[in-house]
C-alpha atoms as a PDB file:
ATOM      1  CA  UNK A   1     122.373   0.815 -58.443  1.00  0.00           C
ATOM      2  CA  UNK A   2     121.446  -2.738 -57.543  1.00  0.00           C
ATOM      3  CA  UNK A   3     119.488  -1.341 -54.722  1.00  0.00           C
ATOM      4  CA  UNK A   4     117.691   1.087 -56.006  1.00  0.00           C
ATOM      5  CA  UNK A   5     116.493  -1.537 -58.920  1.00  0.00           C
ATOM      6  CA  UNK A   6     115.217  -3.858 -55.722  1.00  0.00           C
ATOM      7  CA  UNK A   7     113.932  -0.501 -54.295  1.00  0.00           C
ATOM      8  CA  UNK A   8     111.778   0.047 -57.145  1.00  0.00           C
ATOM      9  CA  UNK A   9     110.688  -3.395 -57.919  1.00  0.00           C
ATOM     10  CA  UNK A  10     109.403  -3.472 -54.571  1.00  0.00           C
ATOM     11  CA  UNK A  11     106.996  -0.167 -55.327  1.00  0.00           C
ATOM     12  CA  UNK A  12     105.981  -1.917 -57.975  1.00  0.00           C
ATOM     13  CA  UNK A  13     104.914  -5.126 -56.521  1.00  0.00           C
ATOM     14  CA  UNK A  14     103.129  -2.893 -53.861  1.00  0.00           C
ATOM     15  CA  UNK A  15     101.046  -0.749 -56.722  1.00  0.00           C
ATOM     16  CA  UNK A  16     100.457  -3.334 -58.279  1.00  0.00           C
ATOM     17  CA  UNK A  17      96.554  -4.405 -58.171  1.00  0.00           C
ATOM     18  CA  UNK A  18      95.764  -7.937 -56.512  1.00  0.00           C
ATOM     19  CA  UNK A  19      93.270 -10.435 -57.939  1.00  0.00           C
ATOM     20  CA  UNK A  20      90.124 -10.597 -56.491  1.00  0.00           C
ATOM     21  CA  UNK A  21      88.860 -13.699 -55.815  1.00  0.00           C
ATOM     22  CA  UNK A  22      84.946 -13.690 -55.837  1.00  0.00           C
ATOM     23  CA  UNK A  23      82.233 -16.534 -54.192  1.00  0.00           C
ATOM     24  CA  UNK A  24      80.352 -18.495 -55.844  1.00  0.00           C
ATOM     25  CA  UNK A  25      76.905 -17.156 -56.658  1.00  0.00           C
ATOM     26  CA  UNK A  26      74.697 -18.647 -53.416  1.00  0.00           C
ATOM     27  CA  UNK A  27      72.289 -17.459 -51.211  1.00  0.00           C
ATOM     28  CA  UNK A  28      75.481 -16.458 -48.198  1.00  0.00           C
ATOM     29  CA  UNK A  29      77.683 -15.341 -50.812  1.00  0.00           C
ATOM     30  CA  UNK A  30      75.621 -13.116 -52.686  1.00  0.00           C
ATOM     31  CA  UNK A  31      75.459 -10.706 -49.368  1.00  0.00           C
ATOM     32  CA  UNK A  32      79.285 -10.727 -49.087  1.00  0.00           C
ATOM     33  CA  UNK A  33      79.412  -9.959 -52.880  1.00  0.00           C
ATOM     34  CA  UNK A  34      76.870  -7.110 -52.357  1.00  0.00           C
ATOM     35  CA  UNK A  35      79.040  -5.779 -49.344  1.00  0.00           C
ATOM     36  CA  UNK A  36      81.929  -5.540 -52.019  1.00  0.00           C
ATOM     37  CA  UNK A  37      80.279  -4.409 -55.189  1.00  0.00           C
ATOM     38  CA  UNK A  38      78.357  -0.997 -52.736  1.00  0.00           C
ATOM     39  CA  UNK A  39      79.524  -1.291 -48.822  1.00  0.00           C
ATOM     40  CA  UNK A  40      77.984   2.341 -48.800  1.00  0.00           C
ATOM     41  CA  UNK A  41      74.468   0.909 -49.111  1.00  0.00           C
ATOM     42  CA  UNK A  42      75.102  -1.897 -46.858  1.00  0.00           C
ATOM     43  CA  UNK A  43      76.279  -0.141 -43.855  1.00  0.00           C
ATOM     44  CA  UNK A  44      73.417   2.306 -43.836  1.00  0.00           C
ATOM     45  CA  UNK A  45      70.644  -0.625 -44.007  1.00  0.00           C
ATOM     46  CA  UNK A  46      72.514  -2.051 -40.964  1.00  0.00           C
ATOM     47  CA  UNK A  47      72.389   1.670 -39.267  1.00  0.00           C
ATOM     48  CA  UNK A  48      68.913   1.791 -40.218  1.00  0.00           C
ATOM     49  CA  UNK A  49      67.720  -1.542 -38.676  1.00  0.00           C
ATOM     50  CA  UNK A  50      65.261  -0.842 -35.350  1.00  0.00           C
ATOM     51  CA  UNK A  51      66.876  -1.192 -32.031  1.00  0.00           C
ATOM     52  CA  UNK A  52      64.320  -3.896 -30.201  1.00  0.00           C
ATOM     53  CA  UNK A  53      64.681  -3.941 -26.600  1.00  0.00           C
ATOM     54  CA  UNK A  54      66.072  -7.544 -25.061  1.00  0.00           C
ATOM     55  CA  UNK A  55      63.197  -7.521 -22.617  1.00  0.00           C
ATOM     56  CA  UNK A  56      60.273  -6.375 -25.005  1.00  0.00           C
ATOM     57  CA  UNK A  57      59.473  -5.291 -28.142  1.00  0.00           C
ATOM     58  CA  UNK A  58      56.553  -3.220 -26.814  1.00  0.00           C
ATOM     59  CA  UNK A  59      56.920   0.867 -26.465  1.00  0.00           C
ATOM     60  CA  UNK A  60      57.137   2.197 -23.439  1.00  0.00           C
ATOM     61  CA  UNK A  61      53.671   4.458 -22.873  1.00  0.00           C
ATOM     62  CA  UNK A  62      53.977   7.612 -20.774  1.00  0.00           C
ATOM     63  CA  UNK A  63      50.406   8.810 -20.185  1.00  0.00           C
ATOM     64  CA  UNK A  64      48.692  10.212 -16.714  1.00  0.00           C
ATOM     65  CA  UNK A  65      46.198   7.570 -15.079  1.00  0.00           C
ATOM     66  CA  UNK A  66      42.919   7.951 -14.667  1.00  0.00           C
ATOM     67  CA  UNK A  67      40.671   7.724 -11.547  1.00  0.00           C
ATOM     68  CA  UNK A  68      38.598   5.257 -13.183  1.00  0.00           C
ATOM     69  CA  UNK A  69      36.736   4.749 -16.345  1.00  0.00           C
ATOM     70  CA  UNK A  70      35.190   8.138 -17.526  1.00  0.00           C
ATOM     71  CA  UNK A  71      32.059   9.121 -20.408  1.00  0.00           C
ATOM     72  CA  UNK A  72      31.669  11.567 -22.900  1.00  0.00           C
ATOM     73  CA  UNK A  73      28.717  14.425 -23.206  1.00  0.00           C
ATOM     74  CA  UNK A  74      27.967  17.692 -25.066  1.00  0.00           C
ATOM     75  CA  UNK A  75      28.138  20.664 -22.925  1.00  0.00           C
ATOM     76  CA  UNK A  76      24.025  22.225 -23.677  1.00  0.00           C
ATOM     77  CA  UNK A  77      24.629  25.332 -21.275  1.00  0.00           C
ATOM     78  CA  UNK A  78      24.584  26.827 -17.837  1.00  0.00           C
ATOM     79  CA  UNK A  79      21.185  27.590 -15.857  1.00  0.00           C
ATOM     80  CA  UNK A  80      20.373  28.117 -11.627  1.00  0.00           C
ATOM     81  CA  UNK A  81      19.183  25.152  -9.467  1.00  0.00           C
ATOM     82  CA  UNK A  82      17.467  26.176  -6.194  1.00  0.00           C
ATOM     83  CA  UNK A  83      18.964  23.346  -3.789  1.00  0.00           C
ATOM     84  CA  UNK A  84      15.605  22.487  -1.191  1.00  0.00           C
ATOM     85  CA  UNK A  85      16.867  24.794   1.528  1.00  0.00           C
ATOM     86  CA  UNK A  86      16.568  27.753  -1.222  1.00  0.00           C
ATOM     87  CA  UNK A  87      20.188  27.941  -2.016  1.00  0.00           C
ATOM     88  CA  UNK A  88      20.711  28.590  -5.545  1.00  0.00           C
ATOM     89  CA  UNK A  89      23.508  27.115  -7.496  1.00  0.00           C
ATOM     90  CA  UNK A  90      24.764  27.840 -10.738  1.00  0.00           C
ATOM     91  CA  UNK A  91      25.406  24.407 -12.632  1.00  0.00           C
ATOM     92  CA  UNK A  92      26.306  23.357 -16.212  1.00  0.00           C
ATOM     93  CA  UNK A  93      23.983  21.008 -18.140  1.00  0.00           C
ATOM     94  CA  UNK A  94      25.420  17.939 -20.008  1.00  0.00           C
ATOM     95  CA  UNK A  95      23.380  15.963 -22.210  1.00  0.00           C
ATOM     96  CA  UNK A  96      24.268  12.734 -23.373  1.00  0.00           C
ATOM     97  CA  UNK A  97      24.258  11.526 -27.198  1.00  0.00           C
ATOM     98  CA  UNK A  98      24.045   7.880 -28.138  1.00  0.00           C
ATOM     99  CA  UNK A  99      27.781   6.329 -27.388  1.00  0.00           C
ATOM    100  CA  UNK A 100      29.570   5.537 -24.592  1.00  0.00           C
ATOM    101  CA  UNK A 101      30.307   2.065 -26.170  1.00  0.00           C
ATOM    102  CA  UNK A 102      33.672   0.369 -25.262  1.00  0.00           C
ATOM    103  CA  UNK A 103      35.438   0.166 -28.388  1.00  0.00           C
ATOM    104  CA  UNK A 104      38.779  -1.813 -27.403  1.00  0.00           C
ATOM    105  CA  UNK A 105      40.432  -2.905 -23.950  1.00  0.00           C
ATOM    106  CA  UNK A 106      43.632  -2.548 -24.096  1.00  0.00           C
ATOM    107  CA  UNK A 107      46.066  -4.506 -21.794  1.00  0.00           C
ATOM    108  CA  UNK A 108      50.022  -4.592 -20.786  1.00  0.00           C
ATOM    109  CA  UNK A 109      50.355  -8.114 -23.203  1.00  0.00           C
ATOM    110  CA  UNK A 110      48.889  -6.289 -25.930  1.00  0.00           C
ATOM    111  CA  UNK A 111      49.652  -3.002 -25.737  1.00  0.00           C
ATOM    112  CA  UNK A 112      51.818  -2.215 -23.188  1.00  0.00           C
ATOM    113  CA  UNK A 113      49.388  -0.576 -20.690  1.00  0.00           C
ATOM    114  CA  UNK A 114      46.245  -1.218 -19.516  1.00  0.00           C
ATOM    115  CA  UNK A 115      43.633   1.078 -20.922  1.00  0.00           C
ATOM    116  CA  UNK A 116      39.953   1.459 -22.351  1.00  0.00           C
ATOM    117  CA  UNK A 117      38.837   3.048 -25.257  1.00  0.00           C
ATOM    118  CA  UNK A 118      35.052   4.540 -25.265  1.00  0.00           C
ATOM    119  CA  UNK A 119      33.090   5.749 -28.526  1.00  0.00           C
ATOM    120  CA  UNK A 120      30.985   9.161 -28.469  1.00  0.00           C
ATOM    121  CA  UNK A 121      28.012  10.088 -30.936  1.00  0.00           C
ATOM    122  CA  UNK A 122      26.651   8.118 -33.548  1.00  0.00           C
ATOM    123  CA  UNK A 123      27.422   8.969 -37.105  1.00  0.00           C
ATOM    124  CA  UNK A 124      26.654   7.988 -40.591  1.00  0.00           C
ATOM    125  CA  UNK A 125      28.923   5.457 -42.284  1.00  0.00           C
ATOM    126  CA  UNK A 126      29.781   7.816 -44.941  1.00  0.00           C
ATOM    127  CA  UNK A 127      31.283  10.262 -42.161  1.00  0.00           C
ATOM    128  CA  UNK A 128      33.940   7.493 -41.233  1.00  0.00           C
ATOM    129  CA  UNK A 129      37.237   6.225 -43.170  1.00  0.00           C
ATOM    130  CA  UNK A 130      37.632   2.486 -44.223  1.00  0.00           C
ATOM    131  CA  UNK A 131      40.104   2.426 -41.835  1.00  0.00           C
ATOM    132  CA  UNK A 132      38.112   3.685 -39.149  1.00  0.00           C
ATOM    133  CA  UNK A 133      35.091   1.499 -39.511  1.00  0.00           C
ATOM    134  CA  UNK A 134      37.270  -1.117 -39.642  1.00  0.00           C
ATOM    135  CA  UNK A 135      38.348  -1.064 -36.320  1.00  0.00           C
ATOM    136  CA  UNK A 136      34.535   0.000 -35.307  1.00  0.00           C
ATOM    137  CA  UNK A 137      33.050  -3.192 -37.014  1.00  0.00           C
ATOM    138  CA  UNK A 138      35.778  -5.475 -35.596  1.00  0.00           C
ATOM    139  CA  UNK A 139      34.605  -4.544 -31.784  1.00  0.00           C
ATOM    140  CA  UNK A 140      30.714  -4.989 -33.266  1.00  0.00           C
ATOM    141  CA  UNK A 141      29.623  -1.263 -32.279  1.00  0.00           C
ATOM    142  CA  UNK A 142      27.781   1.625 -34.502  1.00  0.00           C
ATOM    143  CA  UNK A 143      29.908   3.908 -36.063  1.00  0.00           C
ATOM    144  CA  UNK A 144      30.730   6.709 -34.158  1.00  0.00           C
ATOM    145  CA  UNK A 145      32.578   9.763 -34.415  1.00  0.00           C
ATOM    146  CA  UNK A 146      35.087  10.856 -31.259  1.00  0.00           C
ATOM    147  CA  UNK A 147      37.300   7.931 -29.369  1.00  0.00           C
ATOM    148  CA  UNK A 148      38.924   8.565 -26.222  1.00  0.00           C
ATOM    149  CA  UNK A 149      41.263   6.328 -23.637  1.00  0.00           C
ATOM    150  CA  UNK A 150      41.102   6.192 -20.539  1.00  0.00           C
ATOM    151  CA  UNK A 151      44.190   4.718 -18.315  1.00  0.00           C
ATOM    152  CA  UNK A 152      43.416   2.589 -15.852  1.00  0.00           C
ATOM    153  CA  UNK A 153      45.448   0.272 -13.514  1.00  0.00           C
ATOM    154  CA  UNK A 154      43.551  -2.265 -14.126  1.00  0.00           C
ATOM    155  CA  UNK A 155      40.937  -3.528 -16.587  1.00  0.00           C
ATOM    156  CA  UNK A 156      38.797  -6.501 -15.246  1.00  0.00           C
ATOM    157  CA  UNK A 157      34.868  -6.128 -15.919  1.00  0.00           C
ATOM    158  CA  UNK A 158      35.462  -4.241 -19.629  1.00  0.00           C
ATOM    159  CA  UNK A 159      34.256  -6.074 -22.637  1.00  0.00           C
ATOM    160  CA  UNK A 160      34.209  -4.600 -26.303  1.00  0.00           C
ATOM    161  CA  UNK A 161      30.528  -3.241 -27.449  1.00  0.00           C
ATOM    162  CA  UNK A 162      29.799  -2.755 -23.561  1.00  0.00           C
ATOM    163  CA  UNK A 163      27.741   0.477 -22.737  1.00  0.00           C
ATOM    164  CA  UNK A 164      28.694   2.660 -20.081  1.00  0.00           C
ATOM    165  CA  UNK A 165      25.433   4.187 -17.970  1.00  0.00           C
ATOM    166  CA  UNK A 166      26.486   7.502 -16.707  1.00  0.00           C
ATOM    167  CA  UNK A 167      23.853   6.538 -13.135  1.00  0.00           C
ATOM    168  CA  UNK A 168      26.476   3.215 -12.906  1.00  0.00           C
ATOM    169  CA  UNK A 169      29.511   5.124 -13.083  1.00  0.00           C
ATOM    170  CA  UNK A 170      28.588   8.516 -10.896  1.00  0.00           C
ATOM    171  CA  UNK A 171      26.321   9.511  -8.067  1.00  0.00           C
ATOM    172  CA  UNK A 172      25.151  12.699  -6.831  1.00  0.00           C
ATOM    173  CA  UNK A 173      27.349  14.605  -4.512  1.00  0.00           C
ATOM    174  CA  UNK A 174      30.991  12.488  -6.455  1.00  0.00           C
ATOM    175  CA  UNK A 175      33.409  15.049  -7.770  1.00  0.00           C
ATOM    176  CA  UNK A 176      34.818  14.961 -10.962  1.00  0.00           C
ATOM    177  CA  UNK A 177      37.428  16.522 -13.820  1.00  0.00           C
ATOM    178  CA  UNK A 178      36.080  18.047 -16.518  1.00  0.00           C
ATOM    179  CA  UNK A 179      37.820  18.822 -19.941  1.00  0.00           C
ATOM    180  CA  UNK A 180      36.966  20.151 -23.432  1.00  0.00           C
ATOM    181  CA  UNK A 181      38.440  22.847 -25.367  1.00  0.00           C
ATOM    182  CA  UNK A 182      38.041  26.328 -24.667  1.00  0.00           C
ATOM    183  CA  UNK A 183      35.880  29.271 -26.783  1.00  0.00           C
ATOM    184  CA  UNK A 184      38.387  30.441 -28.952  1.00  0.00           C
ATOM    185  CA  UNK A 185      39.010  34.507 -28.606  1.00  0.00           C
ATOM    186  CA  UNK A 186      41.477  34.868 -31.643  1.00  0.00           C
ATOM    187  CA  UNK A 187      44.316  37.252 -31.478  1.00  0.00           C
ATOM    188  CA  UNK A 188      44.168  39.335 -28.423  1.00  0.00           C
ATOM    189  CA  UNK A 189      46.091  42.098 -26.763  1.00  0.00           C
ATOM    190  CA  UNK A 190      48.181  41.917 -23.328  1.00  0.00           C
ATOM    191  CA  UNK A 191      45.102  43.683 -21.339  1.00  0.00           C
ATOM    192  CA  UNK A 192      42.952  40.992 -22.381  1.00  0.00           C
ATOM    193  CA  UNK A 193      44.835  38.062 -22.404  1.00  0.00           C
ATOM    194  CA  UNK A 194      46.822  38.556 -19.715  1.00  0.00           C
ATOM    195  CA  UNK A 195      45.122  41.304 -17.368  1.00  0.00           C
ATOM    196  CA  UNK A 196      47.450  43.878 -17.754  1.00  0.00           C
ATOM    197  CA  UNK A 197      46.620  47.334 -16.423  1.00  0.00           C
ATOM    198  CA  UNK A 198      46.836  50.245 -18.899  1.00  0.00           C
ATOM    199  CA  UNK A 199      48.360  53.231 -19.263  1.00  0.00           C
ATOM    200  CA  UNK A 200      46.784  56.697 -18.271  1.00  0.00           C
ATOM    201  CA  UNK A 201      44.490  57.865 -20.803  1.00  0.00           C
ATOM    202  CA  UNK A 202      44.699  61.741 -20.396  1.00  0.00           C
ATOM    203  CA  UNK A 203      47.475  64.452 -19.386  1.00  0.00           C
ATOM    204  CA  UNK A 204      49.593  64.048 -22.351  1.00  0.00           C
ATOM    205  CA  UNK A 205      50.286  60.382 -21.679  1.00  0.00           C
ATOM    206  CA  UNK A 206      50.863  58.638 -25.297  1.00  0.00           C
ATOM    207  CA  UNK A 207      50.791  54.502 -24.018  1.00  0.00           C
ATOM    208  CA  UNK A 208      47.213  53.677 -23.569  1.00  0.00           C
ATOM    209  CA  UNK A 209      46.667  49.895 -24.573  1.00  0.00           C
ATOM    210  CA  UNK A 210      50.310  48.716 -25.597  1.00  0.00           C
ATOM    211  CA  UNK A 211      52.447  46.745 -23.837  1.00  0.00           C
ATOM    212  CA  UNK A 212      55.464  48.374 -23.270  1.00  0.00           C
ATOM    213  CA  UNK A 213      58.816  47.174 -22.097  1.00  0.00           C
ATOM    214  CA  UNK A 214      59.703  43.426 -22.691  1.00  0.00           C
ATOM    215  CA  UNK A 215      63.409  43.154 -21.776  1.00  0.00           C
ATOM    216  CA  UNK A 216      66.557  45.439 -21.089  1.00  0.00           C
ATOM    217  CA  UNK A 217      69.325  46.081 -23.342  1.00  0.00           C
ATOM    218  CA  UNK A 218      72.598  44.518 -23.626  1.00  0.00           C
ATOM    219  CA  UNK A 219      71.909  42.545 -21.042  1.00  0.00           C
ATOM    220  CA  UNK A 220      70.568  39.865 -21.617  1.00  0.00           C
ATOM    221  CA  UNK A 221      69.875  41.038 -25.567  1.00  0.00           C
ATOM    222  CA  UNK A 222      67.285  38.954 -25.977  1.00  0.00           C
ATOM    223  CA  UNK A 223      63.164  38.527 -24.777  1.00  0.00           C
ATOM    224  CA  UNK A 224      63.076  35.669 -22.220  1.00  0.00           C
ATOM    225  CA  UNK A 225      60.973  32.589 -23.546  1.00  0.00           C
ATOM    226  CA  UNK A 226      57.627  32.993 -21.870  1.00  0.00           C
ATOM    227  CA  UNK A 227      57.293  36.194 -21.939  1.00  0.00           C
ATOM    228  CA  UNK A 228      53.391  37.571 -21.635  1.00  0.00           C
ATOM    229  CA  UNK A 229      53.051  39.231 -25.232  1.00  0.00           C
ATOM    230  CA  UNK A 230      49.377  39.731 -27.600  1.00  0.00           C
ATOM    231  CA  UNK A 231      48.894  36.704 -28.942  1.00  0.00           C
ATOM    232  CA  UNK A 232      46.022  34.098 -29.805  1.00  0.00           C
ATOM    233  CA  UNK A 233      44.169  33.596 -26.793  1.00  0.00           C
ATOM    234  CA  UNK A 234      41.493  30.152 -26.284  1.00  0.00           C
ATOM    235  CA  UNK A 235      41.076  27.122 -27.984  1.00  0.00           C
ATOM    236  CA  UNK A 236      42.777  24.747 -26.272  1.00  0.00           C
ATOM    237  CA  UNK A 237      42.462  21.801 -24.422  1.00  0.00           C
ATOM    238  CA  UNK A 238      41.181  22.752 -20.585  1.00  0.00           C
ATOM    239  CA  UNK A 239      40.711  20.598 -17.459  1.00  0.00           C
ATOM    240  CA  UNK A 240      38.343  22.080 -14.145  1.00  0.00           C
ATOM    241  CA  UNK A 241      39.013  19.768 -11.694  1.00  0.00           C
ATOM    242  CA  UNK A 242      37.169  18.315  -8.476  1.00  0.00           C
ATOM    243  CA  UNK A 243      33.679  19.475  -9.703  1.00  0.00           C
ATOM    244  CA  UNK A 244      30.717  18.636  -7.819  1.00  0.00           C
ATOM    245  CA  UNK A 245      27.454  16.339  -9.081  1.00  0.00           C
ATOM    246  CA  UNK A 246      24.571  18.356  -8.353  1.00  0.00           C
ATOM    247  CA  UNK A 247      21.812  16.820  -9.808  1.00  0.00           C
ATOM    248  CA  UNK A 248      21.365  13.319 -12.233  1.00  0.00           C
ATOM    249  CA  UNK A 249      18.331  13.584 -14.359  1.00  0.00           C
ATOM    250  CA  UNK A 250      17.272  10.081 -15.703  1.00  0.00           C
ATOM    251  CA  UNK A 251      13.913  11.233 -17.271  1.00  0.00           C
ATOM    252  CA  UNK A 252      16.097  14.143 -19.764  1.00  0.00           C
ATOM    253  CA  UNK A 253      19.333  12.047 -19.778  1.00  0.00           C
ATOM    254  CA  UNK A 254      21.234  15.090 -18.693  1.00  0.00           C
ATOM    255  CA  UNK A 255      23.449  15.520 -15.290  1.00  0.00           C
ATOM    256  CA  UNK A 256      23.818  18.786 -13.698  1.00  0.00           C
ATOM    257  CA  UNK A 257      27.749  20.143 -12.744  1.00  0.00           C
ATOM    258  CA  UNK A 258      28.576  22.310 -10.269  1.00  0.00           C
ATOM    259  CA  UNK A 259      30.241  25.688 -11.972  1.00  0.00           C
ATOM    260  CA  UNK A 260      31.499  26.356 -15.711  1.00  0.00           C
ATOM    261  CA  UNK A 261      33.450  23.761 -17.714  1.00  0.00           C
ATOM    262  CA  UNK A 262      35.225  24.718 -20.890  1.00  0.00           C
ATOM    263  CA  UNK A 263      33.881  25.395 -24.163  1.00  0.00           C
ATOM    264  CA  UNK A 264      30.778  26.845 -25.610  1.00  0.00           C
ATOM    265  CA  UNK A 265      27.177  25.071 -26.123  1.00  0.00           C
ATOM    266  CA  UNK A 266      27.603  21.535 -27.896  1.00  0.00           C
ATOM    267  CA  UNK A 267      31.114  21.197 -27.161  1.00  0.00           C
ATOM    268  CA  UNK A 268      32.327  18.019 -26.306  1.00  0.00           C
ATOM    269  CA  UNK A 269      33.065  16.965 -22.877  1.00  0.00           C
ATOM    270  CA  UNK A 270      35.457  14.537 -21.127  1.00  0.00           C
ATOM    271  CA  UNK A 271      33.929  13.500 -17.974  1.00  0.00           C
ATOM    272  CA  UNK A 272      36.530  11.336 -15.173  1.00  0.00           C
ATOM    273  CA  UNK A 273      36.216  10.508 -11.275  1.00  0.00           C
ATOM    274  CA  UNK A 274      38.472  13.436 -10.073  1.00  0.00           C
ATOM    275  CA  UNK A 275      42.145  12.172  -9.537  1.00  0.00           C
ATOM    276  CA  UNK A 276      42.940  12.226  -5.508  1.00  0.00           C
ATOM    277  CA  UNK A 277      46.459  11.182  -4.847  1.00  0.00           C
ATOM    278  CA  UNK A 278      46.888   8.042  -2.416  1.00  0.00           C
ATOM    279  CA  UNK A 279      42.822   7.813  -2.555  1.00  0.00           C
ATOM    280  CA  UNK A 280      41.996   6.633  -5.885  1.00  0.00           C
ATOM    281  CA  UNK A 281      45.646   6.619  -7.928  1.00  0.00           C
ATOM    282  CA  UNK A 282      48.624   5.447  -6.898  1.00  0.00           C
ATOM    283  CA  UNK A 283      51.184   8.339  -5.324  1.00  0.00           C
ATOM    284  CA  UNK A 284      53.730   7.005  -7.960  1.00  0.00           C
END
């Protein structure tokens, strides 16, 4: 009996609640009373705290370089040049709206990478957000309506507010890479989008246009990922590399490209040195 009295007593002693002795009410104390009162709420604000890099604080960019600094145009349409040994060559027209206008240089202290960003056609005020202008009036340049960056490995000789001439930049006979965005086609069918050949259209044959088969059975159950189906077909973003200069036409402010570049009349153009590996970018 005597143990199982001291048995007992000691269950009690252990259930029994302790008194908590709480800090006095400072600035280090008032954390570790905090951690007490909700230590739900405290661990998650330490999960939540940003992980900052022991080396830098600044992200790490991932971007493709450039060849060297690039302009913007507006694509005005195609026409024929007859070359002066009679040759003629079918060429794109790109005129030039006011712009060009470095906005910001960007470097690796700053920013992480070395970059500069350019400012295309003028608009009014009223077309821009506060935010916007803001970074506009801080470089001292008119308000304009498409910025673009252009990676470079290095940015000596760029100031903010500095105008790039298209003549300074280019020369007649330099290729370069061309981008816009494509005419958009909306939905389209396989034939269209993807050249598919169609089905007999006479002796009792009942697949004309559709597209047919797009996987086996059991095996694999499923339509691979990538598979060439109908679907919407243009509008997006489109690069024709190593095009040639033809012509440079200071009197109409226009330049005159070899081939087609994407897009439809007035669409805007991103115009860069074309990118030759161990010639004018680094083979890493």
């Amino acid at each position: 009996m005597a143990v199982t009295a001291s048995l007992s007593c000691i269950r009690l002693h252990n259930l029994s609640p302790k008194p908590q002795h709480f800090p006095s009410h400072s600035s280090s104390s008032s954390l570790s009373s905090s951690f007490i009162q909700n230590p739900l709420q405290t661990h998650l604000q330490l999960r939540l705290q940003p992980i900052r890099s022991a080396k830098s604080n600044l992200p790490v960019i991932q971007m493709s370089m450039e060849a060297g600094v690039g302009v913007m145009g507006t694509k005005l349409g195609m026409m024929s040049y007859f070359e002066p040994d009679g040759k003629v060559v079918p060429v794109t027209v790109v005129g030039f709206r006011e712009g060009n206008i470095v906005t910001q240089v960007k470097t690796e202290a700053t920013d992480g990478y070395n970059a500069v960003q350019v400012g295309y056609r003028r608009v009014r005020d009223r077309k821009l957000t506060k935010p916007e202008m803001g970074h506009l009036e801080k470089a001292g340049t008119i308000p304009m309506r498409h910025l673009q960056e252009f990676r470079l490995v290095a940015v000596d000789g760029f100031d903010p507010n500095q105008k790039l001439v298209f003549e300074e930049l280019f020369n007649e006979g330099d290729l370069v890479d061309v981008s816009g965005t494509t005419i958009g086609k909306g939905f389209q069918g396989g034939i269209k989008r993807h050249n598919f050949k169609r089905g007999p259209m006479t002796h009792g044959s009942k697949s004309h246009r559709a597209l047919g088969s797009i996987g086996a059975g059991t095996t694999p159950g499923h339509v691979y990922k990538g598979k060439k189906m109908p679907g919407r077909m243009g509008g997006t973003k489109t690069k024709i590399r190593k095009l040639k200069i033809v012509k440079i036409d200071n009197d109409l402010r226009v330049v005159m490209i070899k081939g087609a570049v994407p897009g439809k009349p007035g669409n805007l153009l991103r115009i860069t040195p074309a990118k030759i590996v161990g010639k004018n970018i680094p083979k890493n």
